[in-house]
Structures are given as C-alpha cells and as structure tokens.
Protein backbone atom coordinates (compact mmCIF):
# COMPACT_ATOMS: atom_id res chain seq x y z
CA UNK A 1 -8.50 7.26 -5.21
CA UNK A 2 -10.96 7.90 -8.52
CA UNK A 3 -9.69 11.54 -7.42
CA UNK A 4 -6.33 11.31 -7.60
CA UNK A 5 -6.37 9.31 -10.81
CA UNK A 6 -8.43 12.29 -12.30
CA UNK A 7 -5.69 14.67 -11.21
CA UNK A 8 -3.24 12.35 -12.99
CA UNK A 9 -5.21 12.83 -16.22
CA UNK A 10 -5.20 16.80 -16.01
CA UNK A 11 -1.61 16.85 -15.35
CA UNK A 12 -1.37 14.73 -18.12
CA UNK A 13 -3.29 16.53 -20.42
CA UNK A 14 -1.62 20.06 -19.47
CA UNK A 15 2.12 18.00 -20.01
CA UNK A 16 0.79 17.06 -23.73
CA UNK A 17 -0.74 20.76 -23.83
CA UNK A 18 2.45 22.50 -23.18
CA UNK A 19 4.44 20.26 -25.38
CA UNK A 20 1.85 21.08 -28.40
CA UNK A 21 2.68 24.86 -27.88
CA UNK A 22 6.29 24.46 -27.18
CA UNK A 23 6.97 23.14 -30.23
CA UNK A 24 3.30 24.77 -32.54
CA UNK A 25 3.75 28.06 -31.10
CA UNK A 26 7.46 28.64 -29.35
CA UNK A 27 9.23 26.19 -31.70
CA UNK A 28 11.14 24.76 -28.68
CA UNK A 29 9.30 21.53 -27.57
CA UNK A 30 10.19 20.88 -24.21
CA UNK A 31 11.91 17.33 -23.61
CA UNK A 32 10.33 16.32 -20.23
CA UNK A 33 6.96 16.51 -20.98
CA UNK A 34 6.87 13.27 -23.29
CA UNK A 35 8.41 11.02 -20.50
CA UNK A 36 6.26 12.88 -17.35
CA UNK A 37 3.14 11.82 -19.22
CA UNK A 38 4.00 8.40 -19.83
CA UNK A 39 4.93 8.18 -16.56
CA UNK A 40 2.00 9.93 -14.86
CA UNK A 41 -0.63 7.87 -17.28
CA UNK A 42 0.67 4.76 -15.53
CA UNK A 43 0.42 6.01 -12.73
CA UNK A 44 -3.45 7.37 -13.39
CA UNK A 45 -4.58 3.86 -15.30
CA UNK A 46 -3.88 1.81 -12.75
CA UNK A 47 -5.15 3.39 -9.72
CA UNK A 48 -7.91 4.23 -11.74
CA UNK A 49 -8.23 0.40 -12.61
CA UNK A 50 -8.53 -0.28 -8.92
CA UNK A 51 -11.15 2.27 -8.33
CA UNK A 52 -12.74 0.23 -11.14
CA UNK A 53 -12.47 -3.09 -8.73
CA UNK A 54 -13.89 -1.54 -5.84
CA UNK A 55 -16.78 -0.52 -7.58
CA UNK A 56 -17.33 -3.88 -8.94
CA UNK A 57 -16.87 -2.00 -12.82
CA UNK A 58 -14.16 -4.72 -13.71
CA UNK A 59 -14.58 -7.07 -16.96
CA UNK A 60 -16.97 -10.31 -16.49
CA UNK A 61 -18.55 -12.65 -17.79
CA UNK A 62 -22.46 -12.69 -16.38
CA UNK A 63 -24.30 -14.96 -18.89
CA UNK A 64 -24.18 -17.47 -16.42
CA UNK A 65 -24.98 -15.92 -13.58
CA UNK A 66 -28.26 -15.26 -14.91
CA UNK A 67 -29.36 -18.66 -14.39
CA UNK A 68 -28.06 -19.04 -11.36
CA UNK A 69 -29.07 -18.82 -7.37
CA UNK A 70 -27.70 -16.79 -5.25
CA UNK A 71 -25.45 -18.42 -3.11
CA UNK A 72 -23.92 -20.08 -5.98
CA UNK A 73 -23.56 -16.35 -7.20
CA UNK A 74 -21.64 -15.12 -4.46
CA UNK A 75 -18.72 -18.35 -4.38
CA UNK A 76 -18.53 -17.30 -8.37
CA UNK A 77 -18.04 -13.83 -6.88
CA UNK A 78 -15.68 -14.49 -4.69
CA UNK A 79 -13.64 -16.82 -7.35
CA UNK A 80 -13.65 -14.01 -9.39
CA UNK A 81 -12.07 -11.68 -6.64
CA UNK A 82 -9.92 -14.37 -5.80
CA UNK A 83 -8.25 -14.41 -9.03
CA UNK A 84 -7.81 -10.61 -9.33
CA UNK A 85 -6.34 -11.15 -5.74
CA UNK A 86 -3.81 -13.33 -7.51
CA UNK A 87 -3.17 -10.92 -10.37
CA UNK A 88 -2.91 -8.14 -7.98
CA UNK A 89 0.11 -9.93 -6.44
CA UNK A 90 1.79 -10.63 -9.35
CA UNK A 91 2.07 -6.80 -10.24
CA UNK A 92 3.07 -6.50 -6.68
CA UNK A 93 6.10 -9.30 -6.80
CA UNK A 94 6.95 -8.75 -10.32
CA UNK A 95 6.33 -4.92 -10.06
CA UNK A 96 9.36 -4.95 -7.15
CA UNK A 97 11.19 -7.07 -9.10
CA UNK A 98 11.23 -4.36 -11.77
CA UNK A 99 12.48 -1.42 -9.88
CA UNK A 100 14.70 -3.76 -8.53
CA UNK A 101 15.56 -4.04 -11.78
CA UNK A 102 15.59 -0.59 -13.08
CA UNK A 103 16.64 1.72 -9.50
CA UNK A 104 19.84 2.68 -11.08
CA UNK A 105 18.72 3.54 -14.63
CA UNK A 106 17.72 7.31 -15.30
CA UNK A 107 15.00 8.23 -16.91
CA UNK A 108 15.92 10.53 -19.99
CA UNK A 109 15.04 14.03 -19.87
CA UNK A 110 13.14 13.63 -16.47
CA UNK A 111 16.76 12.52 -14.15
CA UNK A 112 14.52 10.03 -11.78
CA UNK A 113 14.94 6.50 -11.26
CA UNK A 114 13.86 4.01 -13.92
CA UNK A 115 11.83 2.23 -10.71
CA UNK A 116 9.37 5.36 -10.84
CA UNK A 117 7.83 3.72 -13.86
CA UNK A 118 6.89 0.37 -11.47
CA UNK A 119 6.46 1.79 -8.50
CA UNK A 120 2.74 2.32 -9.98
CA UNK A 121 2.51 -1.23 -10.94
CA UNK A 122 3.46 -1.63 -7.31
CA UNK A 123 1.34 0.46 -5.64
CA UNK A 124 -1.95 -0.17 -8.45
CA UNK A 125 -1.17 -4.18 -7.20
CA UNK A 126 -1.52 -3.08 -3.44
CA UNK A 127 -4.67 -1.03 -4.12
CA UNK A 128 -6.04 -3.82 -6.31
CA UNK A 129 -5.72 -6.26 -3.48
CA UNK A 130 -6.31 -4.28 -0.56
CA UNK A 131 -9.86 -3.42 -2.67
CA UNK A 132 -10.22 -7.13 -3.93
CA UNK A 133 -9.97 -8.43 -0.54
CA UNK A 134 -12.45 -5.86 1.08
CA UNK A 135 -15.15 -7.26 -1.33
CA UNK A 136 -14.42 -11.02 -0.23
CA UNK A 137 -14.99 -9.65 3.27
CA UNK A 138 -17.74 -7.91 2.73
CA UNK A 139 -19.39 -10.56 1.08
CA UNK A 140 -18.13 -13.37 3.92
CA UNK A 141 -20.23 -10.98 6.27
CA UNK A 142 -23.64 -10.79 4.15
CA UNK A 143 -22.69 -7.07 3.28
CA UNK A 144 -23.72 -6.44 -0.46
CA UNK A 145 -20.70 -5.63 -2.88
CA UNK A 146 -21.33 -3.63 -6.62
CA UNK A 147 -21.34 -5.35 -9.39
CA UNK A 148 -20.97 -4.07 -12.80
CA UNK A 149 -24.27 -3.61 -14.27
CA UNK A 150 -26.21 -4.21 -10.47
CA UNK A 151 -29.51 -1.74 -10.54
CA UNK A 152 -29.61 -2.05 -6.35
CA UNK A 153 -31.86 -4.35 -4.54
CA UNK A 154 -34.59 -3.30 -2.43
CA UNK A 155 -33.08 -6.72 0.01
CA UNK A 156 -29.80 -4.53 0.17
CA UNK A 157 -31.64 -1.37 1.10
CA UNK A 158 -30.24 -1.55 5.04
CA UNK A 159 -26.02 -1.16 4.91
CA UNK A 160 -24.85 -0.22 7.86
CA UNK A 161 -27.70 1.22 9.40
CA UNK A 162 -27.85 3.80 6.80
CA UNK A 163 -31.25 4.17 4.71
CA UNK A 164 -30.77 2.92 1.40
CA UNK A 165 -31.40 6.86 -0.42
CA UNK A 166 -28.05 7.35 0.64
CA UNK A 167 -26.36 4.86 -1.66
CA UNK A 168 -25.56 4.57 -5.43
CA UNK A 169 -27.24 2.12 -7.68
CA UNK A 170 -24.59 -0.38 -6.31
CA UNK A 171 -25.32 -0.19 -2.54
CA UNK A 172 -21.78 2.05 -1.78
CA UNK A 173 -22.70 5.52 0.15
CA UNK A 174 -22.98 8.28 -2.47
CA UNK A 175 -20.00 10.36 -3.27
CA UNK A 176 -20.14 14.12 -2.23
C-alpha cells in the first residue's frame, strides 16, 4: 500500500513537472495536468494515511500512557482504534454519498466522473478500517501492534514463530 501511495507521488510530481515545462519552456501549459494531480494526491494521502494506521504512526496523545499499566494501555489502545474505526466509516458512508453525488458531473479538462475524486475517500475509509480493525484483533489475541514512537520489546521478541531480528522497531516483519 506505502508502495502504491509512493507511485502516486511520482506521478504526481512528473504531472506538475510537465506542466512547469509546458508552459516555462513550450509556452503551451497543458490543461489536464492541474486536475490529474489533484486528483492523484487524494488518492496518494489517503492510502498513505492508512499505511500510517497500520503502522501505528497515527496522531496521539501518550502523556498518559506513561503512567499507566499495561492492560489499561491496551483498552486505551483499542479506544483509540475504535474511534478511527468510526471515522473510517464515515469517509466510507459519506464518501459514497459523494459520488453519489457527483457520478454525473465531469471533471474539466480530464472528461471522468466527478465520483473519481471520492472514490479515494472511499477506498482510504475501507483501508483505514480494514487496517484499524486488524490491530483490535491483533491485540484481542496478545499479538503486539506498533505504536508510534514504540522502540520494540524484548517480551514481543516471539511473533509468529519468527525470531524477533526479523522485525522493525515496532514488532511488524521487515520490509524487503
């Protein structure tokens, strides 16, 4: 997923790029390119914002936690992933809603569907839950789920069955 929402931000980038020399160096800027990258960076924010659930790299509030045991810990956890669970299916309802909305609008200069613009609110929602609700699962089973700012625990070192040199600083198996 972090994958495709780094491909978003290349294609991006090149859409911006060839509009600069369109219009810098060719003196015909080309019309699409404005609207493709607004509609690609949605596209690439939000998937990349559910990336950043799964990885437990989502904005919280810890001061608390730090005085806190463990098991007390884990329901704040799961509170926590309850409520992006929540959020995640508002941008799902209201996200359909939208492109219910919009389906036969056109976007300028592009000729797709308005909806195109939510169907990333749509599908970031259905990522953002589907990821929300594997870490309230994980957790219900005594598996250990990333936090932001977690430095790994030797107690988590066993996921799995796998030894624990094969994980990141947040107990997930290491990217290749």
């Amino acid at each position: 997923m972090l994958w495709l929402s780094a491909t978003g931000l290349v294609i991006m980038t090149a859409f911006i790029a060839w509009q600069v020399y369109g219009r810098y160096v060719e003196n015909d800027t080309p019309t699409w390119t404005s609207n493709g990258s607004v509609l690609i960076m949605a596209w690439f924010i939000l998937l990349g914002a559910s990336v950043g659930i799964r990885e437990g790299n989502h904005l919280s509030f810890d001061v608390l936690l730090l005085v806190l045991g463990p098991r007390t810990k884990a329901v704040l956890h799961t509170i926590s992933d309850l409520v992006v669970v929540a959020f995640a299916f508002g941008m799902i309802i209201y996200g359909v809603q939208l492109a219910d909305t919009t389906w036969t609008s056109t976007i300028p200069n592009i000729g797709i569907s308005g909806a195109f613009n939510y169907f990333a609110v749509i599908w970031g929602g259905l990522v953002m839950l589907m990821f929300s609700l594997e870490r309230i699962l994980r957790r219900m089973v005594g598996l250990p789920t990333a936090r932001f700012g977690d430095q790994g625990h030797p107690e988590e070192s066993q996921m799995v069955g796998e030894p624990f040199a094969d994980k990141d600083n947040r107990g997930f198996p290491e990217r290749q």
